[in-house]
PDB file of N, CA and C in Angstrom:
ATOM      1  N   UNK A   1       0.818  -1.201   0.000  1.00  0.00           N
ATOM      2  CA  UNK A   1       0.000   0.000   0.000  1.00  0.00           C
ATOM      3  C   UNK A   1       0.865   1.270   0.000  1.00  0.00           C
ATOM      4  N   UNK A   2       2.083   1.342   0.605  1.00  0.00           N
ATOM      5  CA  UNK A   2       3.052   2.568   0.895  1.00  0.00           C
ATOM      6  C   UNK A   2       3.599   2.638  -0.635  1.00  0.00           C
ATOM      7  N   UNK A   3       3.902   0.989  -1.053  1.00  0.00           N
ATOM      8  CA  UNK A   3       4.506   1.948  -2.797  1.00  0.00           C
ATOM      9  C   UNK A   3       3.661   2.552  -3.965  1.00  0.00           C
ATOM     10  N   UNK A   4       2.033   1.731  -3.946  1.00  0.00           N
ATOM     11  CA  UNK A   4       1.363   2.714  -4.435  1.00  0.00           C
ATOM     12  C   UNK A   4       0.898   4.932  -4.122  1.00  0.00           C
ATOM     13  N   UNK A   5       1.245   4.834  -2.414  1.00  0.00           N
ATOM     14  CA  UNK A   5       0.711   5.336  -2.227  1.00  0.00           C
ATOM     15  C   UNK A   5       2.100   6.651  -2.803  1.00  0.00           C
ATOM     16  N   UNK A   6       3.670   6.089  -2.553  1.00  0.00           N
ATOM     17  CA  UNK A   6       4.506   6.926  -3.020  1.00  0.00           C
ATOM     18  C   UNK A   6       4.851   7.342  -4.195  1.00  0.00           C
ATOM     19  N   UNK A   7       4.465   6.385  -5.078  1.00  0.00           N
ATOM     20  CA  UNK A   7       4.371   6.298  -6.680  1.00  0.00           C
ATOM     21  C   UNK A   7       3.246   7.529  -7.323  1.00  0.00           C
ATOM     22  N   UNK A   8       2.142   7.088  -6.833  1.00  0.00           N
ATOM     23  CA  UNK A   8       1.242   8.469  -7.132  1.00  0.00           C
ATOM     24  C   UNK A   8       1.984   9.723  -6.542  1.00  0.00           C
ATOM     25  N   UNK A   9       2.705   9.802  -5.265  1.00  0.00           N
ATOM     26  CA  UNK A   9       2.710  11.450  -5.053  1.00  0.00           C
ATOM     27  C   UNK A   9       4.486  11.481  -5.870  1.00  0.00           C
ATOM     28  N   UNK A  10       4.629  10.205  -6.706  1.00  0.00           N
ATOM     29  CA  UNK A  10       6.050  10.944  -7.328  1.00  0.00           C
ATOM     30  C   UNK A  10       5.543  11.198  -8.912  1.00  0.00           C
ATOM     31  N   UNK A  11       4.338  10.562  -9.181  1.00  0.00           N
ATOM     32  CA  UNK A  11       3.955  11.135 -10.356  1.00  0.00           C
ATOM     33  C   UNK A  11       3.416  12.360 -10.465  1.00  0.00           C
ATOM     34  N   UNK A  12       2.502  12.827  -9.370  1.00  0.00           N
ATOM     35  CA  UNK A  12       1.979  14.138  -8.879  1.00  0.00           C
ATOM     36  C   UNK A  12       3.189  15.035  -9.001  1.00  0.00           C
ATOM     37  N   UNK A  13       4.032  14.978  -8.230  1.00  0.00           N
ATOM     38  CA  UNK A  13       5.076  16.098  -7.985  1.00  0.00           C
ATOM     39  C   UNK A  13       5.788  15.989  -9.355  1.00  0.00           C
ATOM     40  N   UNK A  14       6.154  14.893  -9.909  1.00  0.00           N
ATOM     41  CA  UNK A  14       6.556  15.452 -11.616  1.00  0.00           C
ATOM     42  C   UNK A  14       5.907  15.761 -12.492  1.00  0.00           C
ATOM     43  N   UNK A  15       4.075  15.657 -12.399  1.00  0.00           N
ATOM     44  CA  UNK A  15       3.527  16.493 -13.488  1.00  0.00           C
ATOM     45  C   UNK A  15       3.122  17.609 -12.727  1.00  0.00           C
ATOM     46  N   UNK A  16       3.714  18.204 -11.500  1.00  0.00           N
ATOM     47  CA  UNK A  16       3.594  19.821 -11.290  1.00  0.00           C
ATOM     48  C   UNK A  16       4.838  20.012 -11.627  1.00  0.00           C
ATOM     49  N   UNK A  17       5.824  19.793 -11.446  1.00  0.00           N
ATOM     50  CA  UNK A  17       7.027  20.267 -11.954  1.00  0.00           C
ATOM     51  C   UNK A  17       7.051  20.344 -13.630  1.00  0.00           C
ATOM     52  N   UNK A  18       6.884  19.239 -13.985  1.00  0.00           N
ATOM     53  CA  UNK A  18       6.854  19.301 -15.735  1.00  0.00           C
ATOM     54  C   UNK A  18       5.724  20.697 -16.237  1.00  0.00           C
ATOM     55  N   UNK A  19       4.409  20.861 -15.823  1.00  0.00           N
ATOM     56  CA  UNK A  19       3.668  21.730 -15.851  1.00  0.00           C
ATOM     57  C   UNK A  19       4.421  23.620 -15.642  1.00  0.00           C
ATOM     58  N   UNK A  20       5.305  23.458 -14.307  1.00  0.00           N
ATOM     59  CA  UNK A  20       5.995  24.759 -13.909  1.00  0.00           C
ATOM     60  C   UNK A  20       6.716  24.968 -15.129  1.00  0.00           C
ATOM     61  N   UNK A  21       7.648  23.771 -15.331  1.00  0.00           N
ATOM     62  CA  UNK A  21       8.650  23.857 -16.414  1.00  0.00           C
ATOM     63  C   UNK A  21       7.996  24.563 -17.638  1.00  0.00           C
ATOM     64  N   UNK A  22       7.132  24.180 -18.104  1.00  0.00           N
ATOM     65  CA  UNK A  22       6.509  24.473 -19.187  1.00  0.00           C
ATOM     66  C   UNK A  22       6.072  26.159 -19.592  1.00  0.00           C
ATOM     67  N   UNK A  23       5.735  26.882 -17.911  1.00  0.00           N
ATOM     68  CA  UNK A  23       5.243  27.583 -17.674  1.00  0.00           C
ATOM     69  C   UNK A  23       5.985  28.751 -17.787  1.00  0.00           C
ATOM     70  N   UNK A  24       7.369  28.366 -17.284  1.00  0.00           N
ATOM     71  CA  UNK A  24       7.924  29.166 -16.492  1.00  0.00           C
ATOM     72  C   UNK A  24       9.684  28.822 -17.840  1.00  0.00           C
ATOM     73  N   UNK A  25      10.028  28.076 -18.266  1.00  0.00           N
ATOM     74  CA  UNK A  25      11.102  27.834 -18.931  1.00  0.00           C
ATOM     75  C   UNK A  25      10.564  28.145 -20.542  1.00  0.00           C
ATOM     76  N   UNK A  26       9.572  27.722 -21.128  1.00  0.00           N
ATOM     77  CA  UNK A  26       9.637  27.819 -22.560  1.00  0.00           C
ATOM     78  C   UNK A  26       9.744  28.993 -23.400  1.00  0.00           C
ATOM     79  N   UNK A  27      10.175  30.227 -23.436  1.00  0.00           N
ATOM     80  CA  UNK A  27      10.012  31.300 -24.031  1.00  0.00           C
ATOM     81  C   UNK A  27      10.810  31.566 -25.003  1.00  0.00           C
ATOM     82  N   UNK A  28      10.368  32.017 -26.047  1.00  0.00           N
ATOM     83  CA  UNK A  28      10.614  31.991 -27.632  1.00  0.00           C
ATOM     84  C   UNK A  28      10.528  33.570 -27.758  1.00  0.00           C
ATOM     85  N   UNK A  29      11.971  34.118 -28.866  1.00  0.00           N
ATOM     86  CA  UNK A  29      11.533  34.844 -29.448  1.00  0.00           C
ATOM     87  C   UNK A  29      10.500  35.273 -30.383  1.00  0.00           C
ATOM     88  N   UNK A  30       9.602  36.364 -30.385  1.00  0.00           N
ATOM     89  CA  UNK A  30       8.253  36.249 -31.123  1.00  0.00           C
ATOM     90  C   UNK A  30       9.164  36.816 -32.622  1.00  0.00           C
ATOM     91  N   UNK A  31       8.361  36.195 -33.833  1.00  0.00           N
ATOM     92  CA  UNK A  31       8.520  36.823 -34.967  1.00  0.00           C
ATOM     93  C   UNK A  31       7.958  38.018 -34.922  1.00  0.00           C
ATOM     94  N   UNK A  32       8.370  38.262 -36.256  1.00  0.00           N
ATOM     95  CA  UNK A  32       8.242  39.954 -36.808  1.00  0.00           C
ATOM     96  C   UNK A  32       6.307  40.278 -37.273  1.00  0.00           C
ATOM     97  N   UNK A  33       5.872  38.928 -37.473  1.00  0.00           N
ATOM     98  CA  UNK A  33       4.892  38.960 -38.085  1.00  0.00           C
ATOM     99  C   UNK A  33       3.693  38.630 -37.432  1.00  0.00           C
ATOM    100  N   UNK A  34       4.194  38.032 -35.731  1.00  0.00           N
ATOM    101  CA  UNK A  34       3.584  38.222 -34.633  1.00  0.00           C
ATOM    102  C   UNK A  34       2.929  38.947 -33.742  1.00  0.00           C
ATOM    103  N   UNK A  35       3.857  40.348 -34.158  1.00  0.00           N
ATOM    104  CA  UNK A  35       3.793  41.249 -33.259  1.00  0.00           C
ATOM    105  C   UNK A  35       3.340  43.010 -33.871  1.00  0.00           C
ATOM    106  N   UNK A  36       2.748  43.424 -33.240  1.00  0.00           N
ATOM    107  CA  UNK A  36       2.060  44.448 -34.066  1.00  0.00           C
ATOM    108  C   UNK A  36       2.173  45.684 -32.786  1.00  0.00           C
ATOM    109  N   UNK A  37       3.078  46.452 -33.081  1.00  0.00           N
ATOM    110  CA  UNK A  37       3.833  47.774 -32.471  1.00  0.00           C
ATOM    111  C   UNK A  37       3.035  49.118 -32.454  1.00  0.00           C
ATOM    112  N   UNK A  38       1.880  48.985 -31.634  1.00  0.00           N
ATOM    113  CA  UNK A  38       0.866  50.375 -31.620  1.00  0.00           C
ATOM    114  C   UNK A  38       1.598  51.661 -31.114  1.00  0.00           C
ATOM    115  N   UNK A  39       2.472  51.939 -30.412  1.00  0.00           N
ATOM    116  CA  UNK A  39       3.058  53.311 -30.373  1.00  0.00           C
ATOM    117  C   UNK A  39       4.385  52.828 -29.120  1.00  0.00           C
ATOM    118  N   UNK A  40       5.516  53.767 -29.679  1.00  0.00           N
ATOM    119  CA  UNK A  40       6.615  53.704 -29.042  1.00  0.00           C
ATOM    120  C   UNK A  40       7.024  55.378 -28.784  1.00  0.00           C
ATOM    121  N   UNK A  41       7.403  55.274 -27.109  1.00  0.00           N
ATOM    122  CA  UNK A  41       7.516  57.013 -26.854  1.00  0.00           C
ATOM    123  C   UNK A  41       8.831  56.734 -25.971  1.00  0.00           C
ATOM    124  N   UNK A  42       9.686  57.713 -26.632  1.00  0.00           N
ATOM    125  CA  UNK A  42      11.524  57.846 -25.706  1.00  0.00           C
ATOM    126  C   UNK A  42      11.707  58.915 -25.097  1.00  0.00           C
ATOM    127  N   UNK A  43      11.604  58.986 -24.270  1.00  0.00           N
ATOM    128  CA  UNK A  43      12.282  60.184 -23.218  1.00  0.00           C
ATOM    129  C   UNK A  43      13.581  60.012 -22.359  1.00  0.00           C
ATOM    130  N   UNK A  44      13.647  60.679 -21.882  1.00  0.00           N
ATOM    131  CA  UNK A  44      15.071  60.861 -21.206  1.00  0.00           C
ATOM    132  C   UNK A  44      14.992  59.422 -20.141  1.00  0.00           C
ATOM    133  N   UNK A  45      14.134  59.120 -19.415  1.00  0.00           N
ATOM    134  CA  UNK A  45      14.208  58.162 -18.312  1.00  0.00           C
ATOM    135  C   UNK A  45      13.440  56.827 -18.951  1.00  0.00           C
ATOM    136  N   UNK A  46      12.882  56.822 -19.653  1.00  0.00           N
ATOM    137  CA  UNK A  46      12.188  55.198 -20.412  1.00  0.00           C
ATOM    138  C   UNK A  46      11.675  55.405 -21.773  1.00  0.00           C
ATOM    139  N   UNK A  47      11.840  54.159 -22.141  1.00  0.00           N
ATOM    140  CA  UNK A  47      11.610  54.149 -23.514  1.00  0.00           C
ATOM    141  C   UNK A  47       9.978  53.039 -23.155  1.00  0.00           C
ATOM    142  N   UNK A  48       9.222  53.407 -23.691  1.00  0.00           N
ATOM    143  CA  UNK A  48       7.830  52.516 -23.682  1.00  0.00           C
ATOM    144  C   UNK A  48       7.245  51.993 -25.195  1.00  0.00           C
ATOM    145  N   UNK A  49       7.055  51.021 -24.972  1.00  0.00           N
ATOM    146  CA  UNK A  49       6.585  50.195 -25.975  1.00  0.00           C
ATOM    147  C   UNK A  49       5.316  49.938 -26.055  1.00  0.00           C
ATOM    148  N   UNK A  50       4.344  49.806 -26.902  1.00  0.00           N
ATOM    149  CA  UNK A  50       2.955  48.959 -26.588  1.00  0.00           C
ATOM    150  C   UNK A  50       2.750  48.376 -27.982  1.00  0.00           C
ATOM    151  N   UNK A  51       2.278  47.157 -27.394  1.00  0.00           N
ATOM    152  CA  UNK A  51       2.141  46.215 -28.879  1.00  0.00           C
ATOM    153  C   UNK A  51       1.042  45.500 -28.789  1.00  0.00           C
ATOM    154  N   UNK A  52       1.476  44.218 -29.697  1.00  0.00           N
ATOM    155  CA  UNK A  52      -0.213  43.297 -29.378  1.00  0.00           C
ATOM    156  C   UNK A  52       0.542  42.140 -30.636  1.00  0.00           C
ATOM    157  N   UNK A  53      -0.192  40.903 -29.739  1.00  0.00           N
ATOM    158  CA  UNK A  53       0.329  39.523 -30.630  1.00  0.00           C
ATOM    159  C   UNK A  53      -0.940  39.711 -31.407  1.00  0.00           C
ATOM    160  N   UNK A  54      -0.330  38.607 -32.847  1.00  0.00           N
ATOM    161  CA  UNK A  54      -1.229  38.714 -33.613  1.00  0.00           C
ATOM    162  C   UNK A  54      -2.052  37.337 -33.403  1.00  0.00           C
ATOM    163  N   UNK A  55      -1.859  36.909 -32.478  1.00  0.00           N
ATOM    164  CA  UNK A  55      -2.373  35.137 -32.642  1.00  0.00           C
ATOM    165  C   UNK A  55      -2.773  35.833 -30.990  1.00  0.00           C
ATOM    166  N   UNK A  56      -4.061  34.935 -30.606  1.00  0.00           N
ATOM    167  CA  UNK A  56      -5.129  35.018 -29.640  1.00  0.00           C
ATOM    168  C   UNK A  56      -4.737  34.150 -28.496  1.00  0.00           C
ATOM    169  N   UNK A  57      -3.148  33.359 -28.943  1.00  0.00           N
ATOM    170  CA  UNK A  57      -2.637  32.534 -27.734  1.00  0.00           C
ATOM    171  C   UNK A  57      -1.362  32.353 -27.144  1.00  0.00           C
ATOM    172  N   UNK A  58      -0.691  33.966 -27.354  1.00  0.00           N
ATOM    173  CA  UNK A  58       0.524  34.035 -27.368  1.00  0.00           C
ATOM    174  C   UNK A  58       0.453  34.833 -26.176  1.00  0.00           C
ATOM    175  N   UNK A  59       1.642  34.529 -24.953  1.00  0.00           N
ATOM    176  CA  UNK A  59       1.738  35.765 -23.878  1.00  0.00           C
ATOM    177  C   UNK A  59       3.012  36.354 -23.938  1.00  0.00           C
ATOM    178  N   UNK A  60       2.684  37.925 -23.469  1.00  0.00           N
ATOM    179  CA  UNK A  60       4.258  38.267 -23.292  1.00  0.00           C
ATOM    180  C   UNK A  60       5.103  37.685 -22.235  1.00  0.00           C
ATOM    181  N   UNK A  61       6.298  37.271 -22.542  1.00  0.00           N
ATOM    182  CA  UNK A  61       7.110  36.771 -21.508  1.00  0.00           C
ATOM    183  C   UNK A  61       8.542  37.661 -21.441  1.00  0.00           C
ATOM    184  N   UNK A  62       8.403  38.673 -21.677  1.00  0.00           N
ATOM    185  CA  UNK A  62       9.858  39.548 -21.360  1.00  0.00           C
ATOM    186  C   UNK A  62      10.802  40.169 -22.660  1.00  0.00           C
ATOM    187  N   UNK A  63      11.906  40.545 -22.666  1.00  0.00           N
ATOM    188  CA  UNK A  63      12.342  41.143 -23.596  1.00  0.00           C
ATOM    189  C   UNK A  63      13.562  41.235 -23.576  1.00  0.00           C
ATOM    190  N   UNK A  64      14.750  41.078 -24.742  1.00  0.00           N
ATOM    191  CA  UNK A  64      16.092  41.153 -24.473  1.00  0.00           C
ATOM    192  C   UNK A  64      15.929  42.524 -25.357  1.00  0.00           C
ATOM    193  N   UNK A  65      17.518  43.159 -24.648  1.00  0.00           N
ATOM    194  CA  UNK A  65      18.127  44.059 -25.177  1.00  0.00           C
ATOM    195  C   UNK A  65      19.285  43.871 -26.032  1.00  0.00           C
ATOM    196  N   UNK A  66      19.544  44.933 -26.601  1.00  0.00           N
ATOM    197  CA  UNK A  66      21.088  44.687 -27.199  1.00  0.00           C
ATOM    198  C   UNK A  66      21.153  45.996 -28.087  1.00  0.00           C
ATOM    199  N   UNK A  67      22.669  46.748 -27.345  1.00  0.00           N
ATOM    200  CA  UNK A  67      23.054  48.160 -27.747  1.00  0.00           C
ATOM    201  C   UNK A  67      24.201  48.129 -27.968  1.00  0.00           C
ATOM    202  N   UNK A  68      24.648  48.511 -29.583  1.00  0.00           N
ATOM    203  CA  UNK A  68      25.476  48.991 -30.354  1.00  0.00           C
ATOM    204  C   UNK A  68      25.544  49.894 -31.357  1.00  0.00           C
ATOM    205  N   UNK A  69      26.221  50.845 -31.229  1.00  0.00           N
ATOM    206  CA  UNK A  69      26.430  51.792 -32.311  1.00  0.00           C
ATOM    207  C   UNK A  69      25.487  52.718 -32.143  1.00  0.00           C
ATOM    208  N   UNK A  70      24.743  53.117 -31.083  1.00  0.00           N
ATOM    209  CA  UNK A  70      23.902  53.641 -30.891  1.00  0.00           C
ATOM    210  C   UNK A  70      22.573  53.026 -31.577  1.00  0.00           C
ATOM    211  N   UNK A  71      22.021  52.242 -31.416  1.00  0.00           N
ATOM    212  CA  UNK A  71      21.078  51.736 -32.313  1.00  0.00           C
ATOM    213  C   UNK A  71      20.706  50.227 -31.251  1.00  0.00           C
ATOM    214  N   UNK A  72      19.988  50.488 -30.558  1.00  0.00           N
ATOM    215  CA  UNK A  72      19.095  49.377 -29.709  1.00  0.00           C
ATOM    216  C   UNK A  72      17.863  48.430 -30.650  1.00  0.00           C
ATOM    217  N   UNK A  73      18.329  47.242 -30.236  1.00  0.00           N
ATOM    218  CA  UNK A  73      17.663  46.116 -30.636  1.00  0.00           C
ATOM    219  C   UNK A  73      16.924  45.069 -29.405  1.00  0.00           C
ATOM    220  N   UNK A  74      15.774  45.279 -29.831  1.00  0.00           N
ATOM    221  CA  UNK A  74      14.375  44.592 -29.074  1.00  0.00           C
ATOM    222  C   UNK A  74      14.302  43.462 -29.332  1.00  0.00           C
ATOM    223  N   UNK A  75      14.080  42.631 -28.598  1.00  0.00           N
ATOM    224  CA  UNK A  75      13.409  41.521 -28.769  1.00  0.00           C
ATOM    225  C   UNK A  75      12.214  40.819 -27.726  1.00  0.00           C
ATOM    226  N   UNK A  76      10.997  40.839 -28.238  1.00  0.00           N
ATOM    227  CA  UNK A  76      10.174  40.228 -27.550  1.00  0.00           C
ATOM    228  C   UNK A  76       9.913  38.992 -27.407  1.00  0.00           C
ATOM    229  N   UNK A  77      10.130  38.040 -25.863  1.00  0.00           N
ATOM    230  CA  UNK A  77       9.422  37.292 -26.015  1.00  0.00           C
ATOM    231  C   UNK A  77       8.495  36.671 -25.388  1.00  0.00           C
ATOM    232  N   UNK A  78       8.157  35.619 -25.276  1.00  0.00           N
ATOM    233  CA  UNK A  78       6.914  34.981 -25.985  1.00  0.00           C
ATOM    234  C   UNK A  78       6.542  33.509 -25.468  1.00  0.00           C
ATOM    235  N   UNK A  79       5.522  32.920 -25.208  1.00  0.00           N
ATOM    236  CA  UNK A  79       4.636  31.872 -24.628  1.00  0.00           C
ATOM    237  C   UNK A  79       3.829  31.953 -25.295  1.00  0.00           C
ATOM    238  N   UNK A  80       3.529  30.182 -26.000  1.00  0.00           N
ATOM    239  CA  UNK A  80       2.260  29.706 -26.596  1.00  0.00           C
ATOM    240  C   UNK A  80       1.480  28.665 -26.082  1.00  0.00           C
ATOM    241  N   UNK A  81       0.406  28.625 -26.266  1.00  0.00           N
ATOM    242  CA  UNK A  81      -0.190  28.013 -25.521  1.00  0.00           C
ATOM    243  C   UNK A  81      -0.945  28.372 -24.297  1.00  0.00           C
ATOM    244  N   UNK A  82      -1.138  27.062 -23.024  1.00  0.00           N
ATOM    245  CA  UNK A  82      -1.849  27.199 -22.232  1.00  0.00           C
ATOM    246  C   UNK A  82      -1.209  28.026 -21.208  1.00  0.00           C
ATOM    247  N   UNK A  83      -1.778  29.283 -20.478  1.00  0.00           N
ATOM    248  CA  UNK A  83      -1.372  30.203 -19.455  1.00  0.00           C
ATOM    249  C   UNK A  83      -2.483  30.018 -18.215  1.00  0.00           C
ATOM    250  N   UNK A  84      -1.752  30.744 -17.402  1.00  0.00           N
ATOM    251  CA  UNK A  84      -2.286  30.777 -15.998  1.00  0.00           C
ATOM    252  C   UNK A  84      -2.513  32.346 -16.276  1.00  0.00           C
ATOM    253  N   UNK A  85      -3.894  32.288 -15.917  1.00  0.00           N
ATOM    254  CA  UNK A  85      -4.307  34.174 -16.044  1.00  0.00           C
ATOM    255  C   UNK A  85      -4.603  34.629 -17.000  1.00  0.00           C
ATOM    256  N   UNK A  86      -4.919  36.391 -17.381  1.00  0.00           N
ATOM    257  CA  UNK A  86      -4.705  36.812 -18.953  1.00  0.00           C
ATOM    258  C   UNK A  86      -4.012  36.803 -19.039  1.00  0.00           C
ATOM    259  N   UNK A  87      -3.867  36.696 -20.633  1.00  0.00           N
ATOM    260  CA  UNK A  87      -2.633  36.545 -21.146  1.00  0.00           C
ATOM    261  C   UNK A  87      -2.177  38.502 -21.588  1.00  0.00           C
ATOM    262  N   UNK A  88      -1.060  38.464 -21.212  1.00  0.00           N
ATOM    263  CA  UNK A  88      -0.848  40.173 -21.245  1.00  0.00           C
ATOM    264  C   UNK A  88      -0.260  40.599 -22.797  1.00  0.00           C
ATOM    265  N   UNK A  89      -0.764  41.702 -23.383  1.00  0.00           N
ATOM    266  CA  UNK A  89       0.238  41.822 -24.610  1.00  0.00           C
ATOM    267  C   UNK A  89       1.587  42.655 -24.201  1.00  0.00           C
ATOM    268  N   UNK A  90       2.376  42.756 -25.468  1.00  0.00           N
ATOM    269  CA  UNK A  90       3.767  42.861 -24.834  1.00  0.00           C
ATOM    270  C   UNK A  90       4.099  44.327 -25.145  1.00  0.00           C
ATOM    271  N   UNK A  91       3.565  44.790 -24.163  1.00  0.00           N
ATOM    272  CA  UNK A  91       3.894  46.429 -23.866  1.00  0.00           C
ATOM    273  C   UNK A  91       4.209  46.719 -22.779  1.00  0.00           C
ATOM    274  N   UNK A  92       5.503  47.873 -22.225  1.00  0.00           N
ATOM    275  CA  UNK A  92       5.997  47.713 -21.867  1.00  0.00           C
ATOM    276  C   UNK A  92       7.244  48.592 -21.279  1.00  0.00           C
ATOM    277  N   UNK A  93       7.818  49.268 -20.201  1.00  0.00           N
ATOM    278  CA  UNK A  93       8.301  50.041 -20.430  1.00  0.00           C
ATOM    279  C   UNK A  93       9.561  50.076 -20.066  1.00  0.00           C
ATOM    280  N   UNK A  94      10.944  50.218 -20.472  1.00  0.00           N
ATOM    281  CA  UNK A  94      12.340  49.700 -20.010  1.00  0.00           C
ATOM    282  C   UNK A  94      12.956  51.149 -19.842  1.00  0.00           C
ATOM    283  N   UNK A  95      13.786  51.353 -18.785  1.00  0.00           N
ATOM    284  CA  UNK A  95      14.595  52.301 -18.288  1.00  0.00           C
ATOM    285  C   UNK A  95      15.810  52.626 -19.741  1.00  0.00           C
ATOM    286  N   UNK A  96      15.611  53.769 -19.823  1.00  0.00           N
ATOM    287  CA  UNK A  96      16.699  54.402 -20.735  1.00  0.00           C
ATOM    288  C   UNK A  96      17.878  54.583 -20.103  1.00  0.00           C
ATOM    289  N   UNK A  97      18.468  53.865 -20.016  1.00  0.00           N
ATOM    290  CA  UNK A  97      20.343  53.737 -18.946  1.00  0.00           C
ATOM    291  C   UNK A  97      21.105  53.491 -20.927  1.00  0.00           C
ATOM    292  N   UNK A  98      20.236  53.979 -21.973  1.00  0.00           N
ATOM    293  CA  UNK A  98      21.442  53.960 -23.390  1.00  0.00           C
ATOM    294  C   UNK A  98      21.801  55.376 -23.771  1.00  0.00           C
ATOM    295  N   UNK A  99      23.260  55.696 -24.005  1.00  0.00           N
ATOM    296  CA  UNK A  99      23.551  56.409 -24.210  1.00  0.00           C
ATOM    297  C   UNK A  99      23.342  57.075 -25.606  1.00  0.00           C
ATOM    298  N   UNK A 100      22.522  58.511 -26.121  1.00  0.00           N
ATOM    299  CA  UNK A 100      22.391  58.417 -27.264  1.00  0.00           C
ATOM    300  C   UNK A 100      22.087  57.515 -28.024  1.00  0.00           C
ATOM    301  N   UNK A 101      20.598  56.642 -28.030  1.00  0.00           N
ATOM    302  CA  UNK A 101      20.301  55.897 -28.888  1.00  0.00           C
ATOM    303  C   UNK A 101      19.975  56.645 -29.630  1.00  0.00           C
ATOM    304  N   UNK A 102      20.153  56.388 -31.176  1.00  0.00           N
ATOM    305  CA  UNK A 102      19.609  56.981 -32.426  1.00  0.00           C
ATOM    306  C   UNK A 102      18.468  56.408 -32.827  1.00  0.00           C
ATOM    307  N   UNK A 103      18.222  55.398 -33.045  1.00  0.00           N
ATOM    308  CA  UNK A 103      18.022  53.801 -33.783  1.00  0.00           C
ATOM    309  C   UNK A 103      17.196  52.988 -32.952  1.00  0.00           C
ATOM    310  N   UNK A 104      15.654  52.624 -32.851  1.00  0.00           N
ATOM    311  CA  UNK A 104      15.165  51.324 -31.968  1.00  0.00           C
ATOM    312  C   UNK A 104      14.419  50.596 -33.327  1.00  0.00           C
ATOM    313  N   UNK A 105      14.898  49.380 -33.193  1.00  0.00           N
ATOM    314  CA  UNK A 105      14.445  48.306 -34.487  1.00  0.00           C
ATOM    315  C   UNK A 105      14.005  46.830 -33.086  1.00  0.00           C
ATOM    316  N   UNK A 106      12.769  46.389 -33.761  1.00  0.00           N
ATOM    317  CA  UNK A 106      12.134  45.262 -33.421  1.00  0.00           C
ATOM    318  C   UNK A 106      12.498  44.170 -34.237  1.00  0.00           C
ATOM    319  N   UNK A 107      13.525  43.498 -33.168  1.00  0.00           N
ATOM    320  CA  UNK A 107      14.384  42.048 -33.635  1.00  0.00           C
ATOM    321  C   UNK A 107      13.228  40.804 -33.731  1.00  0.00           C
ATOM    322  N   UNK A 108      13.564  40.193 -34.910  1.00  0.00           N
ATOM    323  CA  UNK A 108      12.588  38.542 -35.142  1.00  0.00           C
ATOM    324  C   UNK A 108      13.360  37.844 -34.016  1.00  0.00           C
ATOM    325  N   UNK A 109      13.035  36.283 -34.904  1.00  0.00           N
ATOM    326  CA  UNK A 109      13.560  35.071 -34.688  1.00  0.00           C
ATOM    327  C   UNK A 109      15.389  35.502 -34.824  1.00  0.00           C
ATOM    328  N   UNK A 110      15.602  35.659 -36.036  1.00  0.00           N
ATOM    329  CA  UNK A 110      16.919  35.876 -36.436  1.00  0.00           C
ATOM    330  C   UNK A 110      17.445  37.264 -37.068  1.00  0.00           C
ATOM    331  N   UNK A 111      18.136  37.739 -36.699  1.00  0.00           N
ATOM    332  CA  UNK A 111      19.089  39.647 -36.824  1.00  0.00           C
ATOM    333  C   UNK A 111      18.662  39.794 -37.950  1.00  0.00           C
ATOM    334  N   UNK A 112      18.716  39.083 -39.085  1.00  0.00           N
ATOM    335  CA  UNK A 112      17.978  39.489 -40.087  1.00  0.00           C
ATOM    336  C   UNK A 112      16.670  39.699 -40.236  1.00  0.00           C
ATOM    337  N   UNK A 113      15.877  39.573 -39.434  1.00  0.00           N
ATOM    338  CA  UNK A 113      14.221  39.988 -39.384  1.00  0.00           C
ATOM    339  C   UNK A 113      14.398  40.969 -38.486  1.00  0.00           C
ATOM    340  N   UNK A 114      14.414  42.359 -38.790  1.00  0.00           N
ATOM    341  CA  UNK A 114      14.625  43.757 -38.338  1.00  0.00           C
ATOM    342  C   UNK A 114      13.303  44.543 -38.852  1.00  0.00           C
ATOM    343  N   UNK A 115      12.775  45.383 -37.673  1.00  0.00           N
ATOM    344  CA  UNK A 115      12.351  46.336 -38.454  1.00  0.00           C
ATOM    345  C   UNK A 115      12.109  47.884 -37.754  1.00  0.00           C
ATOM    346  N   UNK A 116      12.280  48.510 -38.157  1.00  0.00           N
ATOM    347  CA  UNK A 116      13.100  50.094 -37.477  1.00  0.00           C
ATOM    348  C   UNK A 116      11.975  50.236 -36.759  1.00  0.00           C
ATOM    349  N   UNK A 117      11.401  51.010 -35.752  1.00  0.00           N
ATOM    350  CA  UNK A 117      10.342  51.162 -34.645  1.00  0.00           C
ATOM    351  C   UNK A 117      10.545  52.972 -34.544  1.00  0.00           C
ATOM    352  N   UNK A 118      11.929  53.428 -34.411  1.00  0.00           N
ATOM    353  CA  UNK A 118      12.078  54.677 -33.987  1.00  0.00           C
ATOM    354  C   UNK A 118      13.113  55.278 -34.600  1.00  0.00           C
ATOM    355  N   UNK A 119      13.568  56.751 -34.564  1.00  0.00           N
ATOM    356  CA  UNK A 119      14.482  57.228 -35.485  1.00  0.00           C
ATOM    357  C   UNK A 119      14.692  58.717 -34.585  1.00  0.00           C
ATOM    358  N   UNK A 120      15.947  58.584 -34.627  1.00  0.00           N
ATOM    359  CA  UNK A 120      16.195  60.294 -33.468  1.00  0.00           C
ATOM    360  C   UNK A 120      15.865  61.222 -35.248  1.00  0.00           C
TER     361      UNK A 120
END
């Protein structure tokens, strides 16, 4: 009776863990064709973003940076599938700590899926 009864709570505790994993580890950069960029405003202390997925089952999950040459590169990403909660779109607002950015372009999958967002 004790190894059934430990067997169920070790299958329990690995499909909450596999479930967290899922939840909490899978995040993908969103494509270019995903994401739809309703207004971007730069000021001295943050740069703000607001967007919106184009698919009805995508959540925002965060965003990398990357600054060179004066010219900052975005990347949003991204969770598909099943969520806990609403799902939020990916807007958003990040502290301006870049020196003289000229340049904000919304990065794809890969550096070559660019597309300019802002322009000093």
């Amino acid at each position: 009776m004790k190894k059934v009864i430990y067997t169920l709570l070790a299958i329990i505790i690995i499909g909450i863990l596999l479930v967290l994993l899922y939840i909490f580890a899978f995040r993908q950069i969103a494509a270019l064709d995903s994401v739809y960029v309703r207004s971007i405003d730069v000021t001295d202390d943050a740069i703000n973003i607001e967007a919106d997925f184009a698919g009805s089952s995508m959540g925002f999950a965060g965003y990398r940076t990357d600054f060179q040459n004066k010219q900052l590169r975005v990347k949003i990403l991204m969770r598909n599938g099943f969520q806990f909660g609403k799902l939020h779109s990916p807007s958003f607002s990040l502290p301006n700590d870049f020196k003289d950015v000229q340049e904000i372009y919304l990065e794809g999958v890969s550096p070559s899926e660019i597309r300019l967002l802002w322009s000093k």
